[in-house]
N, C-alpha and C. Protein backbone atom coordinates (compact mmCIF):
# COMPACT_ATOMS: atom_id res chain seq x y z
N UNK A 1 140.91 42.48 74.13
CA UNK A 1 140.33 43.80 73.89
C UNK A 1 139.55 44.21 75.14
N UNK A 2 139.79 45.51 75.74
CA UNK A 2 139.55 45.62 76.76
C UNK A 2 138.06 46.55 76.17
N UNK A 3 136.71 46.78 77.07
CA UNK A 3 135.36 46.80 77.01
C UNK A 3 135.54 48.75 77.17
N UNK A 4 134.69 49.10 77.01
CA UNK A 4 134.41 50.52 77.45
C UNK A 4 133.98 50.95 78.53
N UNK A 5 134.21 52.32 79.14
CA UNK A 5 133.71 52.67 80.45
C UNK A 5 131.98 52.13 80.75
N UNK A 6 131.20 52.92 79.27
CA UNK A 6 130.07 52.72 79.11
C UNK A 6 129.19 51.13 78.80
N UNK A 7 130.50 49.96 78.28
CA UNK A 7 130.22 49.04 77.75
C UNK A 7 130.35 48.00 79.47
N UNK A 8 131.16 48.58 79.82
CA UNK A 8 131.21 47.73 81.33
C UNK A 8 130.07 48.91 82.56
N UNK A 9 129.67 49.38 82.25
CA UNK A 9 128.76 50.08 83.49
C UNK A 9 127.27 49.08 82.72
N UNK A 10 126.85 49.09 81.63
CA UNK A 10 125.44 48.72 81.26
C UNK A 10 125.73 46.86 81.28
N UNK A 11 127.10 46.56 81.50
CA UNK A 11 127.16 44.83 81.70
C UNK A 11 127.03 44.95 83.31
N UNK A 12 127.70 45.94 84.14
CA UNK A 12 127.23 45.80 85.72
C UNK A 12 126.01 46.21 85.95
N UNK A 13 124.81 47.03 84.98
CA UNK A 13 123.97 46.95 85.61
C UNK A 13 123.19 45.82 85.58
N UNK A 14 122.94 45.37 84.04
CA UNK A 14 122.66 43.71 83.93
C UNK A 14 123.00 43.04 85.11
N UNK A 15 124.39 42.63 85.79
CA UNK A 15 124.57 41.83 86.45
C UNK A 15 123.92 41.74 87.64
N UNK A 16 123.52 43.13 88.06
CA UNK A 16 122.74 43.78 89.22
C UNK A 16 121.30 43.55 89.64
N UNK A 17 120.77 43.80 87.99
CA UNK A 17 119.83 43.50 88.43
C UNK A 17 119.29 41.97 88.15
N UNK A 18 120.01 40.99 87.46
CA UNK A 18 119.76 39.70 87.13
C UNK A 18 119.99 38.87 88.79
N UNK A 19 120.98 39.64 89.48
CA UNK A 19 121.77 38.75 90.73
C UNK A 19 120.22 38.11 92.19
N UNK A 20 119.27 39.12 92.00
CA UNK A 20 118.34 38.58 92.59
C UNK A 20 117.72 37.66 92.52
N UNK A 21 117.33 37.49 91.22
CA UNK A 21 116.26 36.22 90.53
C UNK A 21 117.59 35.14 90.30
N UNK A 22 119.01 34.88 90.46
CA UNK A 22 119.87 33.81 90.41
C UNK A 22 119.50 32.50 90.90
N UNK A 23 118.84 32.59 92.17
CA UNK A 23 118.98 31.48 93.08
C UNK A 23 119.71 30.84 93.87
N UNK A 24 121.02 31.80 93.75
CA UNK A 24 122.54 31.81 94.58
C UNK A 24 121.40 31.99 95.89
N UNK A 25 122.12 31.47 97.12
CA UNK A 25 122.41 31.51 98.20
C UNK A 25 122.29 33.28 98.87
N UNK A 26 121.69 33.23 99.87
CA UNK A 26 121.64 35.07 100.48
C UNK A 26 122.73 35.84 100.43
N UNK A 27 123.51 34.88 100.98
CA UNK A 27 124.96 35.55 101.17
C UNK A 27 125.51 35.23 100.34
N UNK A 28 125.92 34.58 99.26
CA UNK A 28 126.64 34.85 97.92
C UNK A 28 126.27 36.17 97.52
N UNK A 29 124.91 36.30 96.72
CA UNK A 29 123.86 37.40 96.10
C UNK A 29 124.35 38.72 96.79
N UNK A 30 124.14 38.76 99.02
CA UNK A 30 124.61 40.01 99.04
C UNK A 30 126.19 40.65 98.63
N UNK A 31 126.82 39.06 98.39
CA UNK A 31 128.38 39.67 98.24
C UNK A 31 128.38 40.09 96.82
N UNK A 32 127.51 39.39 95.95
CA UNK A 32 127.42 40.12 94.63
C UNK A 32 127.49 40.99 94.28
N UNK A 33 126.29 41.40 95.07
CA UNK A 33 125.85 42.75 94.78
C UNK A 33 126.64 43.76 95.00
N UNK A 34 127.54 43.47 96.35
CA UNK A 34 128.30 44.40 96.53
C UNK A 34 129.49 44.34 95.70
N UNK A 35 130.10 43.45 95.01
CA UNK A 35 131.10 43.62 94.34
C UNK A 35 130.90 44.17 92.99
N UNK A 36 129.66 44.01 92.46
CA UNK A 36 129.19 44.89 91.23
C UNK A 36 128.85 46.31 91.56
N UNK A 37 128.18 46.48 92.70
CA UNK A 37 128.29 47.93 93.02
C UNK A 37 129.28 48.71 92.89
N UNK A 38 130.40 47.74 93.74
CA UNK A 38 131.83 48.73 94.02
C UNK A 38 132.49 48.43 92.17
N UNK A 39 132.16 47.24 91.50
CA UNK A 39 132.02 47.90 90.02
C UNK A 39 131.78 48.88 89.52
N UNK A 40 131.04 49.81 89.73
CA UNK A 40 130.06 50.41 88.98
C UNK A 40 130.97 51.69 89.38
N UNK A 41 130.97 51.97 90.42
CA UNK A 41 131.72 53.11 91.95
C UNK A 41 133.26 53.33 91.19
N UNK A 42 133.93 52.17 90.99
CA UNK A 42 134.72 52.03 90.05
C UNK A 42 134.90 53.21 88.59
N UNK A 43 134.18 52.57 88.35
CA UNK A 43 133.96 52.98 86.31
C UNK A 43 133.31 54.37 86.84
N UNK A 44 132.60 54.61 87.65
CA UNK A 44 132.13 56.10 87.52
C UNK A 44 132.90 56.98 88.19
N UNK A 45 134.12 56.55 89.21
CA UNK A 45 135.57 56.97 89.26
C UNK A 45 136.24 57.47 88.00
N UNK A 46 136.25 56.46 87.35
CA UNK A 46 136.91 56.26 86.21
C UNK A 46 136.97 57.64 85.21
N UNK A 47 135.28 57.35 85.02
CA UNK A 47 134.56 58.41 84.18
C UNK A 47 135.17 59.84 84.32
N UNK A 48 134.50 60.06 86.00
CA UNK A 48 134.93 61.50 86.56
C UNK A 48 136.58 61.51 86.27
N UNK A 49 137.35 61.15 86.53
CA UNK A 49 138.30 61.20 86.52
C UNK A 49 138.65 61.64 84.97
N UNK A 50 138.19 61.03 83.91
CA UNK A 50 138.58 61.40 82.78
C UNK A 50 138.00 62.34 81.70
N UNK A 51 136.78 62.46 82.77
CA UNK A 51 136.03 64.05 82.18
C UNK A 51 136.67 64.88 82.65
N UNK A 52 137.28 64.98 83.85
CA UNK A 52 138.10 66.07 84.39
C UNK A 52 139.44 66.56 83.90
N UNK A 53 139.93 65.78 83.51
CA UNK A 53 141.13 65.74 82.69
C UNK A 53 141.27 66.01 81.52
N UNK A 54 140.28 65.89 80.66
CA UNK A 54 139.96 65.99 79.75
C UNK A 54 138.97 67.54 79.28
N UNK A 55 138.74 68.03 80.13
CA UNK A 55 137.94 69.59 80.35
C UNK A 55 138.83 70.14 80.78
N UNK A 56 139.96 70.10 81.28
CA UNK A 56 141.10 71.18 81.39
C UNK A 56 141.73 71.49 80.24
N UNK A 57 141.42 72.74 79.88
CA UNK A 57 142.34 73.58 78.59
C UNK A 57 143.71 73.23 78.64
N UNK A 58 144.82 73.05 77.82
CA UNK A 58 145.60 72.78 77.44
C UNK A 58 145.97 74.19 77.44
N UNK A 59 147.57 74.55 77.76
CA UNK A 59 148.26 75.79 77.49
C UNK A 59 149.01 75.64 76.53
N UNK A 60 149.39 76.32 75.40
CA UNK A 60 150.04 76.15 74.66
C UNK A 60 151.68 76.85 75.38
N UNK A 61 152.54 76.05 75.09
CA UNK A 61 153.92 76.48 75.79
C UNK A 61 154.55 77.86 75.01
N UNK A 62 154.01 78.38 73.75
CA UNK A 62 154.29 79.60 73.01
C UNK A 62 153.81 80.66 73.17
N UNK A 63 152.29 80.47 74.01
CA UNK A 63 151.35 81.55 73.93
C UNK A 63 151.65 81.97 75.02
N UNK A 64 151.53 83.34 74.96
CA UNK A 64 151.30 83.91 76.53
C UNK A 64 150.13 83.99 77.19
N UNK A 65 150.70 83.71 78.59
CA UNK A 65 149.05 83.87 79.26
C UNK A 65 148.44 85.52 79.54
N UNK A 66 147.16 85.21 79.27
CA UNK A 66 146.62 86.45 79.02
C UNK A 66 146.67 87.10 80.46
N UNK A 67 146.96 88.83 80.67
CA UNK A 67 147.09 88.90 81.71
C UNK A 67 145.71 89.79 82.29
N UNK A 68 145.25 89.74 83.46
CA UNK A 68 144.17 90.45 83.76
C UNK A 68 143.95 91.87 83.64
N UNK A 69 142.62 92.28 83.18
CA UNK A 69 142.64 93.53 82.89
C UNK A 69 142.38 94.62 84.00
N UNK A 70 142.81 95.63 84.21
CA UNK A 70 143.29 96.71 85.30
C UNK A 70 141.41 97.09 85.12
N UNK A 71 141.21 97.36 86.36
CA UNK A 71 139.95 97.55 86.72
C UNK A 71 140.47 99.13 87.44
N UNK A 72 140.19 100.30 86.92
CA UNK A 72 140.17 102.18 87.38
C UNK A 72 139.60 101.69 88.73
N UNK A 73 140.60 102.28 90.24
CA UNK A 73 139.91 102.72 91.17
C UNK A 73 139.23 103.60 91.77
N UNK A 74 138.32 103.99 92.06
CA UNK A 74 137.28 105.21 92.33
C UNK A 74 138.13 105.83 93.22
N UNK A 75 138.58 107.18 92.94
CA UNK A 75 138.81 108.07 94.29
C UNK A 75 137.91 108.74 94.56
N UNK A 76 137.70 108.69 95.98
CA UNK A 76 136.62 109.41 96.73
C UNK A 76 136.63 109.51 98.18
C-alpha cells in the first residue's frame, strides 16, 4: 500500500528534523538531509502537478464552447 502525498511529506519532515540529533557521521547527516529534502521537492512536485490537473475544467465533448460576446465599437 502505497502512503499519501501528505502522509509521506509529514514522514520527511520527521526524518528532517530527527537527522541532526542521529549521531550519524557529518557527512552521512549532510547527505541525508539532502536526500529528504529532494524528498520533499519531490512530493511537492507531485502535489503541484496534481492540483493543476485537477483545476482544469473538463469540456464536455457535446457542449458547445461558449463563444465571446461582441463588444459595439465607438464611431468617432
Amino acid at each position: 500500500m502505497l502512503m499519501s502525498r501528505t502522509s509521506t511529506t509529514i514522514i520527511l519532515g520527521i526524518l528532517i528534523i530527527l537527522t541532526p540529533f542521529s549521531g550519524l557521521p557529518v557527512a552521512i547527516r549532510s547527505l541525508l538531509l539532502v536526500v529528504f529534502g529532494l524528498g520533499v521537492l519531490m512530493v511537492g512536485f507531485s502535489m503541484r502537478k496534481h492540483e493543476v490537473s485537477s483545476a482544469a475544467a473538463p469540456v464536455m465533448p457535446n457542449e458547445p464552447t461558449p463563444e465571446p460576446a461582441e463588444h459595439p465599437v465607438a464611431m468617432g
